[in-house]
C-alpha atoms as a PDB file:
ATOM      1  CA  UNK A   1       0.946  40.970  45.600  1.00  0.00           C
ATOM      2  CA  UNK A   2      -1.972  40.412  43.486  1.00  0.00           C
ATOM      3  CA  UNK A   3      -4.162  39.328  45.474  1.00  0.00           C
ATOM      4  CA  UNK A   4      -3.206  40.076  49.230  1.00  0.00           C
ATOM      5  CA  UNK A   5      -5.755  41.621  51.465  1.00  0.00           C
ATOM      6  CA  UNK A   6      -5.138  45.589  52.025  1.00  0.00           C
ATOM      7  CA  UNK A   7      -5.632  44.800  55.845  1.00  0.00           C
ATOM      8  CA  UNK A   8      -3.849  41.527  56.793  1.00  0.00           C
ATOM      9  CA  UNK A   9      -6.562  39.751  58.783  1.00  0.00           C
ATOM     10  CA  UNK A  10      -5.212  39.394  63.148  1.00  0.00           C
ATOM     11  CA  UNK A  11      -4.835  35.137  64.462  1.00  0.00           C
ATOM     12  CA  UNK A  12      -7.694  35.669  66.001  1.00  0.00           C
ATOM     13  CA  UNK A  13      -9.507  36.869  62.926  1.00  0.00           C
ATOM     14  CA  UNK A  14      -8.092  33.614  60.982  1.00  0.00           C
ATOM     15  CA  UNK A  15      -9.381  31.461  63.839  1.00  0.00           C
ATOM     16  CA  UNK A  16     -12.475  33.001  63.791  1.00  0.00           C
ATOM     17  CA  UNK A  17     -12.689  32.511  59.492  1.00  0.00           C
ATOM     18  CA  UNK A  18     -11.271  28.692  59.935  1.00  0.00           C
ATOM     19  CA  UNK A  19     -13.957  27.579  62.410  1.00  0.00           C
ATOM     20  CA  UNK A  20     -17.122  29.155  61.020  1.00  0.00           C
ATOM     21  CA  UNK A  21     -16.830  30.547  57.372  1.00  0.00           C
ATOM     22  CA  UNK A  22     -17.427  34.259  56.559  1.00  0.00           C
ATOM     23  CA  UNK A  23     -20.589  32.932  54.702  1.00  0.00           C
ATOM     24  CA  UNK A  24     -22.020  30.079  56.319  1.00  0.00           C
ATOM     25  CA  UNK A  25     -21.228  26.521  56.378  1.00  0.00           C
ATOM     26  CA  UNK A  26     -23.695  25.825  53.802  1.00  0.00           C
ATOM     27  CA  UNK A  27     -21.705  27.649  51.088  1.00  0.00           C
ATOM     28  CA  UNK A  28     -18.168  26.310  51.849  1.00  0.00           C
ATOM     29  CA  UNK A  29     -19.329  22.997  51.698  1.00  0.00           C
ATOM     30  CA  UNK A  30     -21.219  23.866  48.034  1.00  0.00           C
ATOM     31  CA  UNK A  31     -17.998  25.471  47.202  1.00  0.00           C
ATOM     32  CA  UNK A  32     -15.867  22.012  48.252  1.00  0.00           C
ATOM     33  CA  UNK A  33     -18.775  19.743  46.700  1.00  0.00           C
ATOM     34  CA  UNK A  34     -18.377  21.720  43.082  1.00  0.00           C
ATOM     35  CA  UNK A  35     -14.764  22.134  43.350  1.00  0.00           C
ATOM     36  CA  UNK A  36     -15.149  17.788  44.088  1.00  0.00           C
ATOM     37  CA  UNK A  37     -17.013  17.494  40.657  1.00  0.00           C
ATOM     38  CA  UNK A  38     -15.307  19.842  38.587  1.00  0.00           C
ATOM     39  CA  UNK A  39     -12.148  17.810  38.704  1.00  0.00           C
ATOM     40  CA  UNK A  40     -10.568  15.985  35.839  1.00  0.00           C
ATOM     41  CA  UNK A  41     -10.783  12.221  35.695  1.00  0.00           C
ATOM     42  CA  UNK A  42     -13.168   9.552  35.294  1.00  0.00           C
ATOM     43  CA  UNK A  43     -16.085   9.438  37.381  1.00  0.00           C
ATOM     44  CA  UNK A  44     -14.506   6.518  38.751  1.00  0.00           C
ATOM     45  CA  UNK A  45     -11.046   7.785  39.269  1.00  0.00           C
ATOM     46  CA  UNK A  46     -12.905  11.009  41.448  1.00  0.00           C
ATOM     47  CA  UNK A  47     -15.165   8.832  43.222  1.00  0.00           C
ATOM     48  CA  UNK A  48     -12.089   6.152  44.142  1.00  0.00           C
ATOM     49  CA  UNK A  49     -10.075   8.856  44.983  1.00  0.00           C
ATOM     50  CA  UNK A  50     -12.591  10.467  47.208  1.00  0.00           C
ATOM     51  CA  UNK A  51     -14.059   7.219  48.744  1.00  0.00           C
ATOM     52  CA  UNK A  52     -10.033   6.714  49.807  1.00  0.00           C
ATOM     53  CA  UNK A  53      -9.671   9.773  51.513  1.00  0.00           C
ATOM     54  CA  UNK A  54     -12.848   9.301  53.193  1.00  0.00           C
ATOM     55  CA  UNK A  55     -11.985   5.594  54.500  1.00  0.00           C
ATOM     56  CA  UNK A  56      -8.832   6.915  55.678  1.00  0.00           C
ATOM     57  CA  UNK A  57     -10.203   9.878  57.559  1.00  0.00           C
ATOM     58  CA  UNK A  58     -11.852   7.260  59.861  1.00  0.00           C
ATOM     59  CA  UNK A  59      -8.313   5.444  60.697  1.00  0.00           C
ATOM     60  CA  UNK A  60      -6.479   7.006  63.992  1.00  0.00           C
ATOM     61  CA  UNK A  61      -3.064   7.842  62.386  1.00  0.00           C
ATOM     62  CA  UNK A  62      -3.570  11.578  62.704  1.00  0.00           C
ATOM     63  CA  UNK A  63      -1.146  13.209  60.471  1.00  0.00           C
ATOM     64  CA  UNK A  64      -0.601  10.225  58.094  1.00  0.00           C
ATOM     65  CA  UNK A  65      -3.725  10.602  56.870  1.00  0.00           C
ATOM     66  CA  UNK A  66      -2.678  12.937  53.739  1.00  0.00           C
ATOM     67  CA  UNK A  67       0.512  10.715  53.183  1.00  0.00           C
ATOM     68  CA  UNK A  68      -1.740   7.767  53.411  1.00  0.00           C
ATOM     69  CA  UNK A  69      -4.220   8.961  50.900  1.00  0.00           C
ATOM     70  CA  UNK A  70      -1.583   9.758  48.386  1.00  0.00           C
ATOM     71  CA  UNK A  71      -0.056   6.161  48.394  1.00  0.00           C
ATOM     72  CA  UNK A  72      -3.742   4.752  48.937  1.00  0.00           C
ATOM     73  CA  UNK A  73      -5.252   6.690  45.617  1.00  0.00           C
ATOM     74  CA  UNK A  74      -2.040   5.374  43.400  1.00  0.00           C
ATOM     75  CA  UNK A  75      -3.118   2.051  44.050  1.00  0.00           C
ATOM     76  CA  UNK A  76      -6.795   2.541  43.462  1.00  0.00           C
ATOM     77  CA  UNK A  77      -5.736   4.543  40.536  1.00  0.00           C
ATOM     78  CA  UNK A  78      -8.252   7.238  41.951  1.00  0.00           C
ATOM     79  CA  UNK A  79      -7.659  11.098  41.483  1.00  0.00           C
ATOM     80  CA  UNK A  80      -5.205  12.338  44.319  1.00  0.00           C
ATOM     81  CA  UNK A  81      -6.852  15.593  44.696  1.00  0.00           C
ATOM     82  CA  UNK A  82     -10.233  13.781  45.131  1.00  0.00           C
ATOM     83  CA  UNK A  83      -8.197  11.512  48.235  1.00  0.00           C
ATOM     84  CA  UNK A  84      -7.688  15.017  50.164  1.00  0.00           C
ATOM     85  CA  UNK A  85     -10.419  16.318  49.886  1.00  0.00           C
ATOM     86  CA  UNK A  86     -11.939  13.170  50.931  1.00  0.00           C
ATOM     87  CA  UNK A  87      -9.410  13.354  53.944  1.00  0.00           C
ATOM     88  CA  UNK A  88     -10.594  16.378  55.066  1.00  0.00           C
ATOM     89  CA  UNK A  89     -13.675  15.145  56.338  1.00  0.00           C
ATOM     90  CA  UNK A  90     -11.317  14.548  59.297  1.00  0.00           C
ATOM     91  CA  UNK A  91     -11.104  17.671  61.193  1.00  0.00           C
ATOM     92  CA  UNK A  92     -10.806  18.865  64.363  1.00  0.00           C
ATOM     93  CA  UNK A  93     -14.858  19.439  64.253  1.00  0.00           C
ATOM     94  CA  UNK A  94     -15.424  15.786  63.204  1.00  0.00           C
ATOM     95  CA  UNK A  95     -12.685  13.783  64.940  1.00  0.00           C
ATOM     96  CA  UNK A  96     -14.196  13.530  68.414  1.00  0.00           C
ATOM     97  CA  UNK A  97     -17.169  11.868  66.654  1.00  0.00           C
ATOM     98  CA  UNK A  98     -14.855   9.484  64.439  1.00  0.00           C
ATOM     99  CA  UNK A  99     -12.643   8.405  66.909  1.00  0.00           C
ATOM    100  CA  UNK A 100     -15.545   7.703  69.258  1.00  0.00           C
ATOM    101  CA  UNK A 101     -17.341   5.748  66.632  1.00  0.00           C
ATOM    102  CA  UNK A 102     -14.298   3.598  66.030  1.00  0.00           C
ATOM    103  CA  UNK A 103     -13.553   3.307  70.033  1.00  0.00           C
ATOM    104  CA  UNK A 104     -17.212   1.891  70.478  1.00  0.00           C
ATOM    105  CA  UNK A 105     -17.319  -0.142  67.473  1.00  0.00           C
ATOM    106  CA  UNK A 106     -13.800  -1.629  68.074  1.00  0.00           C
ATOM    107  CA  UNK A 107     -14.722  -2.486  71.871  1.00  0.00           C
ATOM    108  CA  UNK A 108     -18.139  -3.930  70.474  1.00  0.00           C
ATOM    109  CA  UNK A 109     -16.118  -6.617  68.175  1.00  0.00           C
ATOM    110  CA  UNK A 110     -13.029  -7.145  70.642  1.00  0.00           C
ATOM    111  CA  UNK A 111     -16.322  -7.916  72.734  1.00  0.00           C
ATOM    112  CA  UNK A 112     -17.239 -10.582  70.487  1.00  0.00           C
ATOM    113  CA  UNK A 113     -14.007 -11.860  70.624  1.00  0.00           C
ATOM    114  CA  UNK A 114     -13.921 -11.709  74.278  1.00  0.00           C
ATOM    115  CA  UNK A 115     -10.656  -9.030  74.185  1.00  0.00           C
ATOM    116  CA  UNK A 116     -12.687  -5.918  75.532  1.00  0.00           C
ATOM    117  CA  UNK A 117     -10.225  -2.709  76.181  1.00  0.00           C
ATOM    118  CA  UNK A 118      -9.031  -1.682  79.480  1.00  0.00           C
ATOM    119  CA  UNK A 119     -10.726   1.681  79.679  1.00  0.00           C
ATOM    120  CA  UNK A 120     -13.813   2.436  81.317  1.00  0.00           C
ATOM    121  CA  UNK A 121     -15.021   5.891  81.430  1.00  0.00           C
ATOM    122  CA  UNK A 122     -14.449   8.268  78.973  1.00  0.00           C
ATOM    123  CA  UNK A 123     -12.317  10.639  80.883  1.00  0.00           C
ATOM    124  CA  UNK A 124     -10.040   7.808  82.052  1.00  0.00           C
ATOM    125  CA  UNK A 125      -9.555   7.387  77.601  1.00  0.00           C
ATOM    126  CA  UNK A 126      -9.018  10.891  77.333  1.00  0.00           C
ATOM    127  CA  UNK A 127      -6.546  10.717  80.263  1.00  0.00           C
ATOM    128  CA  UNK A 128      -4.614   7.998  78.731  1.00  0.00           C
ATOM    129  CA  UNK A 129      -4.713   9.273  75.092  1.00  0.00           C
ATOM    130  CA  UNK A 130      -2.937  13.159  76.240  1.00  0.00           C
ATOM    131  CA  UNK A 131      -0.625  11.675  79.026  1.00  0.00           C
ATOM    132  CA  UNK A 132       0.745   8.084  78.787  1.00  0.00           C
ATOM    133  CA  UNK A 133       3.572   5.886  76.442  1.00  0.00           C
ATOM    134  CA  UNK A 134       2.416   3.381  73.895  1.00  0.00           C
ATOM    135  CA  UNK A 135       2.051   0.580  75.744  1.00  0.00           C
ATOM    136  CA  UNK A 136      -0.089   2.196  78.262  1.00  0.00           C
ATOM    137  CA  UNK A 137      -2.469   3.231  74.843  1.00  0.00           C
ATOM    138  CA  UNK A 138      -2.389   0.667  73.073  1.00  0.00           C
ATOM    139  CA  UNK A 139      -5.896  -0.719  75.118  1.00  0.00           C
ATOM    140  CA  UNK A 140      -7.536   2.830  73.785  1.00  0.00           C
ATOM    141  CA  UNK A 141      -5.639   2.659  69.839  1.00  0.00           C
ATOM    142  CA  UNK A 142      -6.460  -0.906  69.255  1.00  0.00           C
ATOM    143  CA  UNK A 143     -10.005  -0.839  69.391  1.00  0.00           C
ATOM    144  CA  UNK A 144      -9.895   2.252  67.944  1.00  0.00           C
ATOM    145  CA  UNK A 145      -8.038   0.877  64.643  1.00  0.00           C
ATOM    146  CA  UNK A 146     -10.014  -2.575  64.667  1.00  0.00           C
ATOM    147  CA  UNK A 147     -13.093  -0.032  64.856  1.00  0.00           C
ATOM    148  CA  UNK A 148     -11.848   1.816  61.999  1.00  0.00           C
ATOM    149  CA  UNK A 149     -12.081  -0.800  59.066  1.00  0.00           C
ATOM    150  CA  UNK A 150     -15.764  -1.225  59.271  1.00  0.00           C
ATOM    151  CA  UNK A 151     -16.468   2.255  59.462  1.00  0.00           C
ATOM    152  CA  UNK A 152     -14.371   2.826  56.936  1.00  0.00           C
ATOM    153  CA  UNK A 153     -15.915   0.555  54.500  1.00  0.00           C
ATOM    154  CA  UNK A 154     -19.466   1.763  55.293  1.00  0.00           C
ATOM    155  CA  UNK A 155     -18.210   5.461  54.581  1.00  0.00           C
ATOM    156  CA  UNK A 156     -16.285   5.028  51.691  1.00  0.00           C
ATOM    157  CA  UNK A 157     -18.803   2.705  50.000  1.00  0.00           C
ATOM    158  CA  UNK A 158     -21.358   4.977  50.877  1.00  0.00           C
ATOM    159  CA  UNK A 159     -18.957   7.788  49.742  1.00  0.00           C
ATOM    160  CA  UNK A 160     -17.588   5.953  46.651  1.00  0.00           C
ATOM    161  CA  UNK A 161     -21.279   5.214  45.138  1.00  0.00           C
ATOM    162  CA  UNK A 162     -22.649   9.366  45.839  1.00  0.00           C
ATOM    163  CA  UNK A 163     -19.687  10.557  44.218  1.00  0.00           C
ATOM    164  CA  UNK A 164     -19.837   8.386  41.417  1.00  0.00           C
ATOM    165  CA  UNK A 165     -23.305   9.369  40.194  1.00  0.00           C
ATOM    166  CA  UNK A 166     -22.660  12.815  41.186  1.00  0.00           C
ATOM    167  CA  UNK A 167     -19.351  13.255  38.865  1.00  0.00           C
ATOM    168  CA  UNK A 168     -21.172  11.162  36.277  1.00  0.00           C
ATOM    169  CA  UNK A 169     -24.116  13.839  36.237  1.00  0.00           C
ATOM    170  CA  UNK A 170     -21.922  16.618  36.147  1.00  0.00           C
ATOM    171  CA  UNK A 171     -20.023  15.433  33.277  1.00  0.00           C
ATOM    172  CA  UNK A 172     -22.822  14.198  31.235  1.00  0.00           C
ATOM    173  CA  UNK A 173     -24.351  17.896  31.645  1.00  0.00           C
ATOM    174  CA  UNK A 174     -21.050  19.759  31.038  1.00  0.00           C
ATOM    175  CA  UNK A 175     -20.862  17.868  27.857  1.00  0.00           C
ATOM    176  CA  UNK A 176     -24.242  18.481  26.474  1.00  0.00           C
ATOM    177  CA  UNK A 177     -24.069  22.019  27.878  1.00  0.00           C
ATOM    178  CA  UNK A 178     -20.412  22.296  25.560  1.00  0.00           C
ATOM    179  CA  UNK A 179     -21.873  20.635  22.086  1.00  0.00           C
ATOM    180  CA  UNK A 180     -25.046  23.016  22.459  1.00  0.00           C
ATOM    181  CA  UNK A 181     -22.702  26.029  22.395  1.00  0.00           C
ATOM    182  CA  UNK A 182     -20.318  24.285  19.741  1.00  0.00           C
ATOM    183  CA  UNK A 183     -23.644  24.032  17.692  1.00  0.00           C
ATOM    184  CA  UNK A 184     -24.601  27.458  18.569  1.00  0.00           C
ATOM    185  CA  UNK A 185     -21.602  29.398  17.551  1.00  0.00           C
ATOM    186  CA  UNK A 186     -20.203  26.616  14.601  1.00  0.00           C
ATOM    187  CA  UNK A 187     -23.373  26.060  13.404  1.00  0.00           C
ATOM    188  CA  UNK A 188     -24.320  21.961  12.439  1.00  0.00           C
ATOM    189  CA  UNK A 189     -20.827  21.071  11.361  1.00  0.00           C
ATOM    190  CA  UNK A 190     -20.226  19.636  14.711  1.00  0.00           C
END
């Protein structure tokens, strides 16, 4: 193989890679941000696409979420590639956060509506969530998903609208950046 390591890397070595990068954080996420702008498609198309994945990483159908973002980025008519890698701000490092976001934000406006969840501390949720049927979770998973769609909005919005200008910027630079060397090597007949 081409490209195959000489020394196959151990499962705990790949664990160890997967949960904090060979080179920092800092640099995987400048790696995912370029790869994000270097895609093909309309600024608006990447930005949908990406603001999609995002919104949907905030929903609690673990597992859907790729399938989702596929179906979800058709209809938007944003770039598919741009939906995953939105998606994958869901991960196991950020989903405790999410999904406790959307739990208190879903019992805050079932509150409002006077149909506050069943669950009171947060080891009885966690209790419920790893051990119990459907309708015995359904009290934690509805606020959860009710909590989801404003989050969702705020995120992708907020998403949608950095993106945008981001991809926009890139593209306007590539461009220039291309006719200077078209000028450079063709001389002024372009």
């Amino acid at each position: 193989m081409l490209f195959r390591r000489r020394h196959p890397l151990r499962l705990h070595q790949k664990l160890n890679h997967f949960l904090w990068p060979k080179r920092g954080w800092g640099r995987a996420l400048r790696y995912y941000g370029k790869r994000l702008l270097r895609l093909s498609g309309t600024p608006h198309s990447i930005a949908a696409g990406f603001a999609v994945g995002v919104a949907l990483a905030m929903t609690p159908f673990i597992g859907f979420h790729y399938l989702l973002c596929f179906v979800a980025a058709f209809l938007v008519r944003g770039n598919v590639l741009a939906a995953v890698l939105g998606t994958t701000i869901g991960n196991p490092l950020t989903f405790p956060f999410i999904w406790f976001a959307t739990y208190e934000t879903g019992n805050m406006v079932l509150g409002w509506f006077g149909l506050a969840s069943h669950a009171k501390t947060a080891e009885e949720l966690s209790h419920r969530l790893l051990t119990s049927s459907f309708h015995t979770i359904w009290p934690v998973i509805e606020p959860m998903l009710i909590g989801s769609i404003p989050l969702a909005i705020v995120a992708g919005g907020i998403s949608y609208i950095a993106v945008f200008f981001a991809a926009e910027a890139f593209q306007t630079s590539r461009r220039e950046r291309f006719a200077i060397r078209r000028r450079e090597l063709h001389g002024s007949r372009f």
